[in-house]
N, C-alpha and C. Protein backbone atom coordinates (compact mmCIF):
# COMPACT_ATOMS: atom_id res chain seq x y z
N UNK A 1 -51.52 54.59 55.17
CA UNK A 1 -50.45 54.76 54.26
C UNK A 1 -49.39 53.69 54.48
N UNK A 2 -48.99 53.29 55.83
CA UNK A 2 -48.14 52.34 55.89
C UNK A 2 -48.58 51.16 55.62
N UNK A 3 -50.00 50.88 55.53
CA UNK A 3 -50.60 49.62 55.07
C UNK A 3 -50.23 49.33 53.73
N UNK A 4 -50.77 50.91 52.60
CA UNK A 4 -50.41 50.79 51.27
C UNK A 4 -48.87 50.25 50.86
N UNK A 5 -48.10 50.73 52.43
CA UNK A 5 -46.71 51.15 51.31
C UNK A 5 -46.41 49.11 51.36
N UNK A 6 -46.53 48.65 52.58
CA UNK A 6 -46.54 47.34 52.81
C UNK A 6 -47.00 46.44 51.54
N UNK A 7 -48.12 46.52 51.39
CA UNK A 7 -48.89 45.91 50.23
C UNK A 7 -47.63 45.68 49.03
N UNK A 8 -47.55 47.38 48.81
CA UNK A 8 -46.45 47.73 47.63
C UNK A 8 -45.07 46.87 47.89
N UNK A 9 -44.63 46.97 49.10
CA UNK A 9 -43.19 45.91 49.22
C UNK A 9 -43.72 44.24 48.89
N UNK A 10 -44.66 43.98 49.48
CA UNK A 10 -45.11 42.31 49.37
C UNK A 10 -45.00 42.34 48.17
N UNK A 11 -46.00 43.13 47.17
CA UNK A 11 -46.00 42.64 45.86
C UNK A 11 -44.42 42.93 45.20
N UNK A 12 -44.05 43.89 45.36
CA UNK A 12 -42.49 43.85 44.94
C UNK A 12 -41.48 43.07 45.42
N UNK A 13 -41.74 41.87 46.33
CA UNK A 13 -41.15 40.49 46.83
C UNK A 13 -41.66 39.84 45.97
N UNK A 14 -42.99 40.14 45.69
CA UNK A 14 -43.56 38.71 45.24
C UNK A 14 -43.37 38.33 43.77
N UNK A 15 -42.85 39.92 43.09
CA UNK A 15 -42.73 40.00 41.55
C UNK A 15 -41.23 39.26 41.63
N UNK A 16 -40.36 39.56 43.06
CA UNK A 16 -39.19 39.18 42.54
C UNK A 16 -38.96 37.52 42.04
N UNK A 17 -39.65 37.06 42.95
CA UNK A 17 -39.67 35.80 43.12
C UNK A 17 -40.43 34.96 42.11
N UNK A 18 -41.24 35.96 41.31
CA UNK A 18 -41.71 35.16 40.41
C UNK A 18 -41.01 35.58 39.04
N UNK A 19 -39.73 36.70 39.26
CA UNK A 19 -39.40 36.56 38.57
C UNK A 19 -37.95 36.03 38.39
N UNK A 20 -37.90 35.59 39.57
CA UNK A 20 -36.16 34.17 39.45
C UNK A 20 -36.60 32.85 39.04
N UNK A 21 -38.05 32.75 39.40
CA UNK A 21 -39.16 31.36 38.72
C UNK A 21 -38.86 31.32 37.25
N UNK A 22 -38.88 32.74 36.45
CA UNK A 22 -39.00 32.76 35.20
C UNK A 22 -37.68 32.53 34.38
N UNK A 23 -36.80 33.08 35.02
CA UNK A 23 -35.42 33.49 34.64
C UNK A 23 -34.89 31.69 34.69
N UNK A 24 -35.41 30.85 36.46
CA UNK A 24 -34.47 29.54 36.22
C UNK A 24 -35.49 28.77 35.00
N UNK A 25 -36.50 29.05 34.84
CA UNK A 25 -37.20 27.90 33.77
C UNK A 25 -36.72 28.51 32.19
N UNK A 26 -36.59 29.69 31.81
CA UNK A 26 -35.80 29.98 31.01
C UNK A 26 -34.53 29.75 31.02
N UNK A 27 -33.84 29.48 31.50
CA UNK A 27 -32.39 29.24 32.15
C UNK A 27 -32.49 27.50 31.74
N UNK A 28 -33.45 26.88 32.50
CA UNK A 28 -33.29 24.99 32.08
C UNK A 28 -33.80 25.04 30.90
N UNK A 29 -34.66 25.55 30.18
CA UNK A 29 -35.00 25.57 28.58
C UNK A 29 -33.89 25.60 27.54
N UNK A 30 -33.25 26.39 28.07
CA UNK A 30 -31.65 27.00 27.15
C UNK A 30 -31.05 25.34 27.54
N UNK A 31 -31.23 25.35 28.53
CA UNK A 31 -29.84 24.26 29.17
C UNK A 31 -30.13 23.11 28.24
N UNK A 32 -31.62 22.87 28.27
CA UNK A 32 -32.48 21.49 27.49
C UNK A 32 -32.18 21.91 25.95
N UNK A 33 -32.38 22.77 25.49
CA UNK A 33 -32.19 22.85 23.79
C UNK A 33 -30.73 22.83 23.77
N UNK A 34 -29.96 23.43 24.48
CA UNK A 34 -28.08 22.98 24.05
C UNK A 34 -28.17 21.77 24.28
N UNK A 35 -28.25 20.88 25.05
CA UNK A 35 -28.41 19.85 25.27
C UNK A 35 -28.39 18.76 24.03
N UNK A 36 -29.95 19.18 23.35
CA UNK A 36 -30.54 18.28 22.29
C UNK A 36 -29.51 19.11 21.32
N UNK A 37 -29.17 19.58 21.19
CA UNK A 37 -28.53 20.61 20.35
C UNK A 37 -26.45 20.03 20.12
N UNK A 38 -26.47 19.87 21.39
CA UNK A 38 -25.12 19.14 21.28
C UNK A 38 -25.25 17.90 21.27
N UNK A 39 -26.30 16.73 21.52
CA UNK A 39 -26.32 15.37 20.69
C UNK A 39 -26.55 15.08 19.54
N UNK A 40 -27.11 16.47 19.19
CA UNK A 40 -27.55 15.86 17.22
C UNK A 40 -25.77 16.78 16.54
N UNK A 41 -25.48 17.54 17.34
CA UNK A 41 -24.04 17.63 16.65
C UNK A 41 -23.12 16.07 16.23
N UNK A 42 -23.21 15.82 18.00
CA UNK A 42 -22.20 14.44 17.75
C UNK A 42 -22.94 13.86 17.07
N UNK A 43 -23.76 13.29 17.11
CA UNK A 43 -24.72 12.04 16.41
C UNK A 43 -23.82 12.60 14.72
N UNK A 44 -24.43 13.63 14.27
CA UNK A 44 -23.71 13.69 12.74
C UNK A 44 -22.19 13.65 13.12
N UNK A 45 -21.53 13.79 14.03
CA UNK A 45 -20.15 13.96 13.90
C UNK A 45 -19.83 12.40 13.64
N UNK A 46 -20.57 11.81 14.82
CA UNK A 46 -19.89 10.46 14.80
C UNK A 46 -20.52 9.64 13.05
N UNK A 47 -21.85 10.09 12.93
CA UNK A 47 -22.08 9.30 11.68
C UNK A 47 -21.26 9.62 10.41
N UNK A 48 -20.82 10.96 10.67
CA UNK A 48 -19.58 11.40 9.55
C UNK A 48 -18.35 10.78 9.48
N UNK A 49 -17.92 10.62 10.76
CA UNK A 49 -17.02 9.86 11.19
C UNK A 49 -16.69 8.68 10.50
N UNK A 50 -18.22 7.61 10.76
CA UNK A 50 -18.11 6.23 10.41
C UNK A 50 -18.35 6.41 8.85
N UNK A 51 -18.79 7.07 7.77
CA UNK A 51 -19.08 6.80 6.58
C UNK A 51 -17.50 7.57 5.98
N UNK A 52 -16.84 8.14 6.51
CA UNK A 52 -15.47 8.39 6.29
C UNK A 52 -14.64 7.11 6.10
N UNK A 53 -14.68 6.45 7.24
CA UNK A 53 -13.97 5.13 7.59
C UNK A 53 -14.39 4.12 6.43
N UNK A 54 -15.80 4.53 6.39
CA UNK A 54 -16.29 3.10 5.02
C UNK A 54 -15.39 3.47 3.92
N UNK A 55 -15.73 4.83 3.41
CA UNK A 55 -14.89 5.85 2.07
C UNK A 55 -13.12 5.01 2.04
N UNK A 56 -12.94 5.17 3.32
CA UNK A 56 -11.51 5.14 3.15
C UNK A 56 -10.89 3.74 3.03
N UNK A 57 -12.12 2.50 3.88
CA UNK A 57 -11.48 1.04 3.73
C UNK A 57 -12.10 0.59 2.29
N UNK A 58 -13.02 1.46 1.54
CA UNK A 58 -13.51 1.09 0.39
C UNK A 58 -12.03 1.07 -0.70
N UNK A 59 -11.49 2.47 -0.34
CA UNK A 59 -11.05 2.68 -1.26
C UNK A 59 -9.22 1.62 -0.91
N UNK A 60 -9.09 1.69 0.04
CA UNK A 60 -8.09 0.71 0.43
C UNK A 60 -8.55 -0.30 0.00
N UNK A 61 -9.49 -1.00 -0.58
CA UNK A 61 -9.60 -2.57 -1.24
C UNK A 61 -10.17 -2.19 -3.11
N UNK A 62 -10.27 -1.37 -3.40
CA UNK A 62 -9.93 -1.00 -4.30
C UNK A 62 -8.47 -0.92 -4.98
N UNK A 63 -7.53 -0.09 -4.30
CA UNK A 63 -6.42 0.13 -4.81
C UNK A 63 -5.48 -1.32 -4.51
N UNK A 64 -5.90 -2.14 -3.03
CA UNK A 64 -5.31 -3.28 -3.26
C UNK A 64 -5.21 -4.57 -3.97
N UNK A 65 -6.99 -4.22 -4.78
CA UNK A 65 -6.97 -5.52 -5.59
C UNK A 65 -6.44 -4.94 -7.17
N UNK A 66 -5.53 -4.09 -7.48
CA UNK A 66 -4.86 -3.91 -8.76
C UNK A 66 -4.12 -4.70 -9.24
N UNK A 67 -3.97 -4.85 -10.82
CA UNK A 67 -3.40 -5.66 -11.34
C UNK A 67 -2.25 -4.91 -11.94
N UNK A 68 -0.82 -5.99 -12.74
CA UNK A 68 -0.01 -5.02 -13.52
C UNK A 68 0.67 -5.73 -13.88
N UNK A 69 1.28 -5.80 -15.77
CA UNK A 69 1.47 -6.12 -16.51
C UNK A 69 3.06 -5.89 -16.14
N UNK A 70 3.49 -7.43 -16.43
CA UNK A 70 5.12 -7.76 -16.19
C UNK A 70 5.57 -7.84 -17.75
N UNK A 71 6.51 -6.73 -17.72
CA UNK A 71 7.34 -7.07 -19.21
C UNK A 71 6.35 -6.67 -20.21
N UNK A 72 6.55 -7.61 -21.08
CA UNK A 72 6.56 -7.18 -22.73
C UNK A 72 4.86 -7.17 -22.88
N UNK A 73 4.14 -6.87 -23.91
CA UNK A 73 3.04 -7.11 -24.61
C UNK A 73 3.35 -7.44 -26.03
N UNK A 74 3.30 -9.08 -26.73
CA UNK A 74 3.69 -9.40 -27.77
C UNK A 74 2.07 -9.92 -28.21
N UNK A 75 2.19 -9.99 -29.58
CA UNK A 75 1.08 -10.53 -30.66
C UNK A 75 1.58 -11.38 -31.29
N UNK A 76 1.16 -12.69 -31.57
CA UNK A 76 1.09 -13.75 -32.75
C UNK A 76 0.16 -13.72 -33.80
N UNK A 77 0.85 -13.99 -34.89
CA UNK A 77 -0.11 -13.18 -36.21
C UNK A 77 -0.09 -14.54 -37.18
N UNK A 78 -0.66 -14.59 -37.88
CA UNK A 78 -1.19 -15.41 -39.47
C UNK A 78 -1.06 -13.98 -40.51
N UNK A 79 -0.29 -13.24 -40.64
CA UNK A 79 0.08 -12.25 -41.60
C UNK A 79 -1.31 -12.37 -42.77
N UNK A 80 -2.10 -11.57 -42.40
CA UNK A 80 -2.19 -9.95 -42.48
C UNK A 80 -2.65 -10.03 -41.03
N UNK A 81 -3.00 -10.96 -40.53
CA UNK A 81 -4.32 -10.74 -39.28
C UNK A 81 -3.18 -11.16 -37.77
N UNK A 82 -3.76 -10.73 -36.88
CA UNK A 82 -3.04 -10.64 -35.85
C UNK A 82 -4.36 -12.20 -35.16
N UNK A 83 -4.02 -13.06 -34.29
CA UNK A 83 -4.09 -14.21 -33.58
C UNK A 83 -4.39 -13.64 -31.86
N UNK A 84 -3.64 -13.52 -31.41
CA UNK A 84 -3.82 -13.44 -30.23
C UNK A 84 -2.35 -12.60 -29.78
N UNK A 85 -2.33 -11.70 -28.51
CA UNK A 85 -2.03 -11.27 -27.64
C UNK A 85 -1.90 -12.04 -25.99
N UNK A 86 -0.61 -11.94 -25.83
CA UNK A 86 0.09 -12.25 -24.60
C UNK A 86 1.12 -11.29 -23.69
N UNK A 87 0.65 -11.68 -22.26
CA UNK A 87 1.51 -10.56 -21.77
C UNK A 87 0.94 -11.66 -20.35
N UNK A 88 2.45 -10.71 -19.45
CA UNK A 88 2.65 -11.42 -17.84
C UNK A 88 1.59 -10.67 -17.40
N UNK A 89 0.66 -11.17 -16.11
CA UNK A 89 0.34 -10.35 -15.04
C UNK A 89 0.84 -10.74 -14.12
N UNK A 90 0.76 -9.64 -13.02
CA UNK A 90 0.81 -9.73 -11.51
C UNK A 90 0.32 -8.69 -10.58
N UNK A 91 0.66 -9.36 -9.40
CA UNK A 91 -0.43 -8.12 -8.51
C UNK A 91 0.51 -7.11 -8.08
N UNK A 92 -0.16 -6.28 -8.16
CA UNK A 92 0.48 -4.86 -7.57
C UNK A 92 0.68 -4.85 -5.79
N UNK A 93 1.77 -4.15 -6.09
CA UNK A 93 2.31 -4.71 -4.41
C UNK A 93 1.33 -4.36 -3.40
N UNK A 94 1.30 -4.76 -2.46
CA UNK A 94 -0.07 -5.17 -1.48
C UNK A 94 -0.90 -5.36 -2.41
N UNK A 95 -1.51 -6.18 -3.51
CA UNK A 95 -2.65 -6.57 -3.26
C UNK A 95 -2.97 -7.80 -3.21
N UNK A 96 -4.52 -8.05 -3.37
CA UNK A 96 -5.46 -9.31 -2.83
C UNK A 96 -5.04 -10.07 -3.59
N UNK A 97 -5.21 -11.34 -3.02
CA UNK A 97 -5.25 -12.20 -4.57
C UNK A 97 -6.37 -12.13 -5.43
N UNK A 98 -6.45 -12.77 -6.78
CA UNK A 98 -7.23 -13.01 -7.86
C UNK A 98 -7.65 -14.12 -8.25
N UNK A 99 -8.52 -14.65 -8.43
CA UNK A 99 -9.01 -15.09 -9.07
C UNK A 99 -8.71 -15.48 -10.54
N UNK A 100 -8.00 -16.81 -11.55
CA UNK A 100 -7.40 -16.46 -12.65
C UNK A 100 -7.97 -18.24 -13.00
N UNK A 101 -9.45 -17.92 -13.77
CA UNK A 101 -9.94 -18.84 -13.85
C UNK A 101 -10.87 -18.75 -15.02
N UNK A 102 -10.85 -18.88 -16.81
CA UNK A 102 -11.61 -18.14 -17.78
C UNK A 102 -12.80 -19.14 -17.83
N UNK A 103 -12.59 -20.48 -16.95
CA UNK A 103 -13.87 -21.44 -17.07
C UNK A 103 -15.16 -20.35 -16.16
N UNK A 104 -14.46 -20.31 -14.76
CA UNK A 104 -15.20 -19.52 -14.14
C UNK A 104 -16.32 -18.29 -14.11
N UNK A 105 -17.71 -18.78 -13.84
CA UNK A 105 -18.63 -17.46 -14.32
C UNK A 105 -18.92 -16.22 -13.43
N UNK A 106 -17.88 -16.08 -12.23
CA UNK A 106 -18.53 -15.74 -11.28
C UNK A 106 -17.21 -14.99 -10.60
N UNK A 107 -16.49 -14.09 -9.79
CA UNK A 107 -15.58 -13.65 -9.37
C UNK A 107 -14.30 -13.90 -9.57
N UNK A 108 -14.13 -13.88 -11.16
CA UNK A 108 -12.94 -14.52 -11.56
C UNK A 108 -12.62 -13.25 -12.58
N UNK A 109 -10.78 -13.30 -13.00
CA UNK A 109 -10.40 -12.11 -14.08
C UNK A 109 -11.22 -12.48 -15.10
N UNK A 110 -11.81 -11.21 -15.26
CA UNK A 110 -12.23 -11.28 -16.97
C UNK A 110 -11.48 -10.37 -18.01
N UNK A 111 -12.03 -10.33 -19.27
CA UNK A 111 -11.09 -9.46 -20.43
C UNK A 111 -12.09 -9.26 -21.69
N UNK A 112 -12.11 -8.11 -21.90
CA UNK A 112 -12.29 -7.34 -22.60
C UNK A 112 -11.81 -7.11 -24.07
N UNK A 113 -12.07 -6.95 -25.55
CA UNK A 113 -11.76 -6.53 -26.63
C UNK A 113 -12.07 -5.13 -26.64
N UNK A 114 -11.44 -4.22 -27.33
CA UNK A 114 -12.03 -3.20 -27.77
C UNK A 114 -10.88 -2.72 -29.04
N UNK A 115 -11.41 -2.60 -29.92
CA UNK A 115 -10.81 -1.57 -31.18
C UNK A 115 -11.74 -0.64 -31.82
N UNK A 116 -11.30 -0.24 -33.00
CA UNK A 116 -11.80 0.74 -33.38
C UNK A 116 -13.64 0.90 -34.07
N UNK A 117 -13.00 -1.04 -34.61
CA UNK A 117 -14.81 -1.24 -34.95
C UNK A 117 -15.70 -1.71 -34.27
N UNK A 118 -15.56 -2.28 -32.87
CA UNK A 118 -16.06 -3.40 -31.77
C UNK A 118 -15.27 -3.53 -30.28
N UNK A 119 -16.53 -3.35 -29.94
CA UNK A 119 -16.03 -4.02 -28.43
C UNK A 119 -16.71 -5.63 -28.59
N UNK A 120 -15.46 -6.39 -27.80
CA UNK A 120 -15.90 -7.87 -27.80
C UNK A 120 -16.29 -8.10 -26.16
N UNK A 121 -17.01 -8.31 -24.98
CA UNK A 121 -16.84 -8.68 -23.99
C UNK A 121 -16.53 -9.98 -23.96
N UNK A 122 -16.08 -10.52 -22.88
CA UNK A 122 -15.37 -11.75 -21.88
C UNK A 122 -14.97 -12.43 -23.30
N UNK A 123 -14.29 -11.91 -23.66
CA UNK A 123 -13.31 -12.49 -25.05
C UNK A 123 -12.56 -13.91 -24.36
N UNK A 124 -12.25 -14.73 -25.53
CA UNK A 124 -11.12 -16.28 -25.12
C UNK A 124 -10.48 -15.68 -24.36
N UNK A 125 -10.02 -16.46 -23.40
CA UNK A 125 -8.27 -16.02 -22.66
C UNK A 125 -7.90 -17.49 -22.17
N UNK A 126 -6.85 -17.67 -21.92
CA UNK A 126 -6.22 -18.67 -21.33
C UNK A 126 -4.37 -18.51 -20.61
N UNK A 127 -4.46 -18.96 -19.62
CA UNK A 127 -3.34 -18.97 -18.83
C UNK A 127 -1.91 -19.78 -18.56
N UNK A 128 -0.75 -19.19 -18.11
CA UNK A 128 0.20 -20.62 -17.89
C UNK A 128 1.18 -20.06 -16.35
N UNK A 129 0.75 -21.05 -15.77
CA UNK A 129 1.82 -19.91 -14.48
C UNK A 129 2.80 -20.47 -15.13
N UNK A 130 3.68 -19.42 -14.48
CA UNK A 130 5.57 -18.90 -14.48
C UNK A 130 5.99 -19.10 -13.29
N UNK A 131 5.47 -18.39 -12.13
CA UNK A 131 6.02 -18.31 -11.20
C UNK A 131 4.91 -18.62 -10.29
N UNK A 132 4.38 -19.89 -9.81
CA UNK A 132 3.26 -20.09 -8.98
C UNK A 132 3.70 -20.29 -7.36
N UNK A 133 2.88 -20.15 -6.33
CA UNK A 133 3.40 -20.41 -4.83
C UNK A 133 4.06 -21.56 -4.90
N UNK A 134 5.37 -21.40 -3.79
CA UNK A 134 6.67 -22.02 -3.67
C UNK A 134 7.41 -22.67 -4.90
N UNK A 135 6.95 -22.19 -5.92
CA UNK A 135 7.95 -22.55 -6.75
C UNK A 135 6.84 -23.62 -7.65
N UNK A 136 5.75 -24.15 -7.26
CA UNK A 136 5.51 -25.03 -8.26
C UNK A 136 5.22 -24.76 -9.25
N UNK A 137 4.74 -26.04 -10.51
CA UNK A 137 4.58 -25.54 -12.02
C UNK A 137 3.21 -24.81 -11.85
N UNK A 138 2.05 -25.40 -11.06
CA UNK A 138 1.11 -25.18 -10.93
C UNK A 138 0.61 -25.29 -9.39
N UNK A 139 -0.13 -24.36 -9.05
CA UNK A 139 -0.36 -24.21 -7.64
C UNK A 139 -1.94 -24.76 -7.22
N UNK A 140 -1.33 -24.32 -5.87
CA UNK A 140 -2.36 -25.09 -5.17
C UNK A 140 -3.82 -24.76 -5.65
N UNK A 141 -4.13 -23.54 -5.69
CA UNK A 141 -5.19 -22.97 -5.52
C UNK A 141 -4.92 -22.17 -7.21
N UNK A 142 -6.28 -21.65 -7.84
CA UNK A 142 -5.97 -20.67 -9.08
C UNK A 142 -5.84 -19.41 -8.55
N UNK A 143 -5.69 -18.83 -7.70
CA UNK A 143 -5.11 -17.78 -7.17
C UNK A 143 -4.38 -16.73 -7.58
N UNK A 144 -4.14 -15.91 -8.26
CA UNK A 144 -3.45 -15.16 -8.10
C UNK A 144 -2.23 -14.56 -7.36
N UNK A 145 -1.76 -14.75 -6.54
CA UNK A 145 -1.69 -13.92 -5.45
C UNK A 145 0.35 -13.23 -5.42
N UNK A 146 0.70 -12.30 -4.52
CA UNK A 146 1.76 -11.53 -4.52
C UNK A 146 2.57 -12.38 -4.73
N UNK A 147 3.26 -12.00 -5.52
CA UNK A 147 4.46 -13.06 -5.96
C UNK A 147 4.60 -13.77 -7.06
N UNK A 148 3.50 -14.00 -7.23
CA UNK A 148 2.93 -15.03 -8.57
C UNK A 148 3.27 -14.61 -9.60
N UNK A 149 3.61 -15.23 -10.93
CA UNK A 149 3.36 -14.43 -11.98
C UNK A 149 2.58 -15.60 -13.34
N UNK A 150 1.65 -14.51 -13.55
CA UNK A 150 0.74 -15.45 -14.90
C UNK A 150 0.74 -14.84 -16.22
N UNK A 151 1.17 -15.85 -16.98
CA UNK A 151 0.97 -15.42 -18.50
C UNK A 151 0.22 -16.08 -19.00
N UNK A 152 -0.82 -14.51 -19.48
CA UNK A 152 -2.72 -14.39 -20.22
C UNK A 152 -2.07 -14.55 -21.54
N UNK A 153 -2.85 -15.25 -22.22
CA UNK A 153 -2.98 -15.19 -23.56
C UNK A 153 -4.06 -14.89 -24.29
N UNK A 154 -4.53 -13.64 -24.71
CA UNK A 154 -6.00 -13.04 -25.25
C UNK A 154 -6.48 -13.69 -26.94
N UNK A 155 -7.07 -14.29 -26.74
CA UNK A 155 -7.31 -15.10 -28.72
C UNK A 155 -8.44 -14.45 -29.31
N UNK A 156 -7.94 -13.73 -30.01
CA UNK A 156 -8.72 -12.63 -31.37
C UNK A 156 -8.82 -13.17 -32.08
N UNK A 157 -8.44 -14.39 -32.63
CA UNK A 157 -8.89 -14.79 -34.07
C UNK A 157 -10.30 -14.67 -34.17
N UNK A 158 -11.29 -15.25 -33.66
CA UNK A 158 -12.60 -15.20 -33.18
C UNK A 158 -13.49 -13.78 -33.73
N UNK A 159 -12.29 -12.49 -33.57
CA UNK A 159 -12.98 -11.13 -33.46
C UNK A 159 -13.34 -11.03 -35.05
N UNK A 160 -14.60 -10.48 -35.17
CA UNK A 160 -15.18 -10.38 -36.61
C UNK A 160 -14.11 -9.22 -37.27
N UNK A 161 -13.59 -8.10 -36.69
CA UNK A 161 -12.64 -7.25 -37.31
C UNK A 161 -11.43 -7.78 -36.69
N UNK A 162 -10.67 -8.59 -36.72
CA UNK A 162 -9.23 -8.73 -36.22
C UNK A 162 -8.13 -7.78 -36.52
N UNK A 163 -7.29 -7.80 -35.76
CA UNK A 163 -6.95 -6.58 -36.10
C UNK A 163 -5.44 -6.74 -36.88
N UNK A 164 -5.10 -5.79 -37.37
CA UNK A 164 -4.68 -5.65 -38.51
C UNK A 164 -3.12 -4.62 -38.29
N UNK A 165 -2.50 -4.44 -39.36
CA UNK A 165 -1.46 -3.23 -39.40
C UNK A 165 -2.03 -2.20 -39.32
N UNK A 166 -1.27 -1.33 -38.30
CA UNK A 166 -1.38 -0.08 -37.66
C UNK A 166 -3.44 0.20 -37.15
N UNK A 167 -3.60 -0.46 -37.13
CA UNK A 167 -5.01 -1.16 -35.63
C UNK A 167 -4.10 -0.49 -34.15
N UNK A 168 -5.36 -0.09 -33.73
CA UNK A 168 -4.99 0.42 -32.14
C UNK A 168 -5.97 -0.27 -31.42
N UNK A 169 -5.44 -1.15 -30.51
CA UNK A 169 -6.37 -2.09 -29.83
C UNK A 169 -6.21 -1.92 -28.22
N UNK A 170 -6.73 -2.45 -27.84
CA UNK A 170 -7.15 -2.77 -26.10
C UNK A 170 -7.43 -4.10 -25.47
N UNK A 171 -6.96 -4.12 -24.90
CA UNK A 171 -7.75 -5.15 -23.67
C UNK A 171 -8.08 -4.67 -22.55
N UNK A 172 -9.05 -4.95 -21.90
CA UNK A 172 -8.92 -4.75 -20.51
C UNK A 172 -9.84 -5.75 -19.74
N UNK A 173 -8.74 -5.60 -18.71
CA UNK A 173 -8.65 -6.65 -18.17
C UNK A 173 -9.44 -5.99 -16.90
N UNK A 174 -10.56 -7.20 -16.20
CA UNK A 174 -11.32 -6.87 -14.94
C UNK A 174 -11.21 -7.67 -13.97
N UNK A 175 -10.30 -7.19 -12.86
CA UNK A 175 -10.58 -8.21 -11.72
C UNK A 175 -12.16 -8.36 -11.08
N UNK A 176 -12.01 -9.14 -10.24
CA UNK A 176 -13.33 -9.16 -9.36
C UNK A 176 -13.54 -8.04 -8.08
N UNK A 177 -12.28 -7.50 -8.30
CA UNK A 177 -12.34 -6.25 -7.22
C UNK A 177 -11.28 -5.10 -7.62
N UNK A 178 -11.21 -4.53 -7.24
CA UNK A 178 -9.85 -3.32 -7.81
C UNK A 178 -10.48 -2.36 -9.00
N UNK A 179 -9.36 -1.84 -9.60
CA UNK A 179 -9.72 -1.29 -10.70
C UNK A 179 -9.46 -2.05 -12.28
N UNK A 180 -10.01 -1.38 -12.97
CA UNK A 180 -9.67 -2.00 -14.21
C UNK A 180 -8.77 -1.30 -15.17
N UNK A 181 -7.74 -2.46 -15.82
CA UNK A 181 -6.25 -2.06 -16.32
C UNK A 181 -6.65 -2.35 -17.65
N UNK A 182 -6.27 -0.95 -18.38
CA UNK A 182 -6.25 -0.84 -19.87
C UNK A 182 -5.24 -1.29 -20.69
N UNK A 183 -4.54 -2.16 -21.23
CA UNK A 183 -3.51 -2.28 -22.14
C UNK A 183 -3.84 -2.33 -23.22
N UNK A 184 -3.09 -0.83 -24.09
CA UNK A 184 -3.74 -0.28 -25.08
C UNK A 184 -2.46 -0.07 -26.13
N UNK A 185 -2.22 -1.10 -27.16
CA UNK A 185 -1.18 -1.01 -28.29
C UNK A 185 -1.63 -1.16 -29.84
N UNK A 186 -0.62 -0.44 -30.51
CA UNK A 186 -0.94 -0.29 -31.67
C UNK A 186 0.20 -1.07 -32.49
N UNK A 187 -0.60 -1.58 -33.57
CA UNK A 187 0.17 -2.82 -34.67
C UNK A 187 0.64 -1.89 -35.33
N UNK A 188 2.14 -2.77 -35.47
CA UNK A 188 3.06 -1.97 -36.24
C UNK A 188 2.74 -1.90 -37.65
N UNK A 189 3.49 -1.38 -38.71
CA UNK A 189 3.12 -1.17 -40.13
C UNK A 189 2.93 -2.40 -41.08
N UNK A 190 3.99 -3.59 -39.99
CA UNK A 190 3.66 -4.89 -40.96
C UNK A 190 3.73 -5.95 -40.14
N UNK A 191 2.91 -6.50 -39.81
CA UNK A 191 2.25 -7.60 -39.49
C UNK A 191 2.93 -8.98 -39.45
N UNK A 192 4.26 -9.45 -38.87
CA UNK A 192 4.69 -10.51 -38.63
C UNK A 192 4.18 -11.90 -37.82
N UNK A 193 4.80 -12.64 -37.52
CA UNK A 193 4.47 -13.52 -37.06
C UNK A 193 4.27 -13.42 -35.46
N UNK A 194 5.43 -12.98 -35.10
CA UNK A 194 5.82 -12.81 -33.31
C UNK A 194 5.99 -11.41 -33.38
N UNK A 195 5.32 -10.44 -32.46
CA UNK A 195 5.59 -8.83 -32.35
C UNK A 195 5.80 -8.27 -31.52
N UNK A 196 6.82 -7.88 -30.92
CA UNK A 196 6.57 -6.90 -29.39
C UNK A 196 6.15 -5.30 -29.80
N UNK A 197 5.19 -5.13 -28.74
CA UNK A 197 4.35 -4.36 -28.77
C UNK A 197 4.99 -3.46 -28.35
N UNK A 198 5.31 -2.00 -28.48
CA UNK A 198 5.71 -1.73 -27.52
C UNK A 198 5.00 -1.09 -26.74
């Protein structure tokens, strides 16, 4: 009997021990899946992270390459028909410079027609600085840039519907980066020579 009861304690050592075997390899299993478990967290944290940062310097060179219309929007007309449209640009505070070049086929302002019967793309335009870097008539570079100021001149004669008294027209104007600025006026009831828009 004391042989049996012996037997009975060994094996009840021996269960214990095989069962702290079980408990630590279950125990490093857990440890190993949190593990993999907390690098694929960060891994998306950090990749969330960085496509945030893209989102946000995207949109910071977006809003810095904006453009914006100084002063008046006037029309020159041949009565009944309107000629062309002029108005100042400049850059919106902080932004990039531009590009202000209508020979140019390639990362330069472009402009837009649109009225009621037609859209015209990369319509005539032509330029005159006002206010170019340090003061000259004409600057160094065609540039754009803070400070500057350029007056566009848009030429519709060209447009198969030109537009006319009480015509609601558009331009818009596309930098090579930023957003694009709608200037959108309507011809008054009679059609003069020189018009401010308002």
């Amino acid at each position: 009997m004391r042989k049996l009861a012996r037997l009975f304690r060994s094996l009840h050592k021996n269960e214990e021990g095989i069962t702290g075997l079980e408990t630590a390899i279950i125990l490093i299993a857990f440890v190993i899946v949190a593990s993999v478990f907390a690098f694929v967290v960060l891994s998306t944290g950090l990749f969330s992270a960085e496509r945030g940062k893209e989102t946000v310097f995207a949109g910071l060179e977006k809003a810095r390459g904006n453009l914006e219309v100084r002063g008046a929007v006037t029309a020159a007309a041949t009565p009944p028909n309107v000629d062309s449209f002029t108005f100042n640009l400049a850059n919106a505070a902080g932004g990039t410079p531009t590009l202000i070049d209508p020979t140019a086929d390639f990362n330069s302002l472009a402009m837009n027609y649109i009225d009621e019967d037609e859209r015209v793309p990369a319509i005539a335009w032509s330029f005159t600085w006002i206010n170019a870097e340090g003061g000259a008539a004409t600057p160094t570079n065609a540039l754009l840039e803070p400070g500057e100021l350029v007056e566009i001149t848009v030429d519709v004669s060209a447009v198969a519907s030109a537009p006319v008294a009480n015509d609601t027209v558009t331009i818009e104007v596309v930098p090579p980066s930023g957003g694009t600025m709608l200037i959108t006026r309507t011809m008054p009831p009679e059609v003069l020579a020189v018009m401010d828009l308002h």
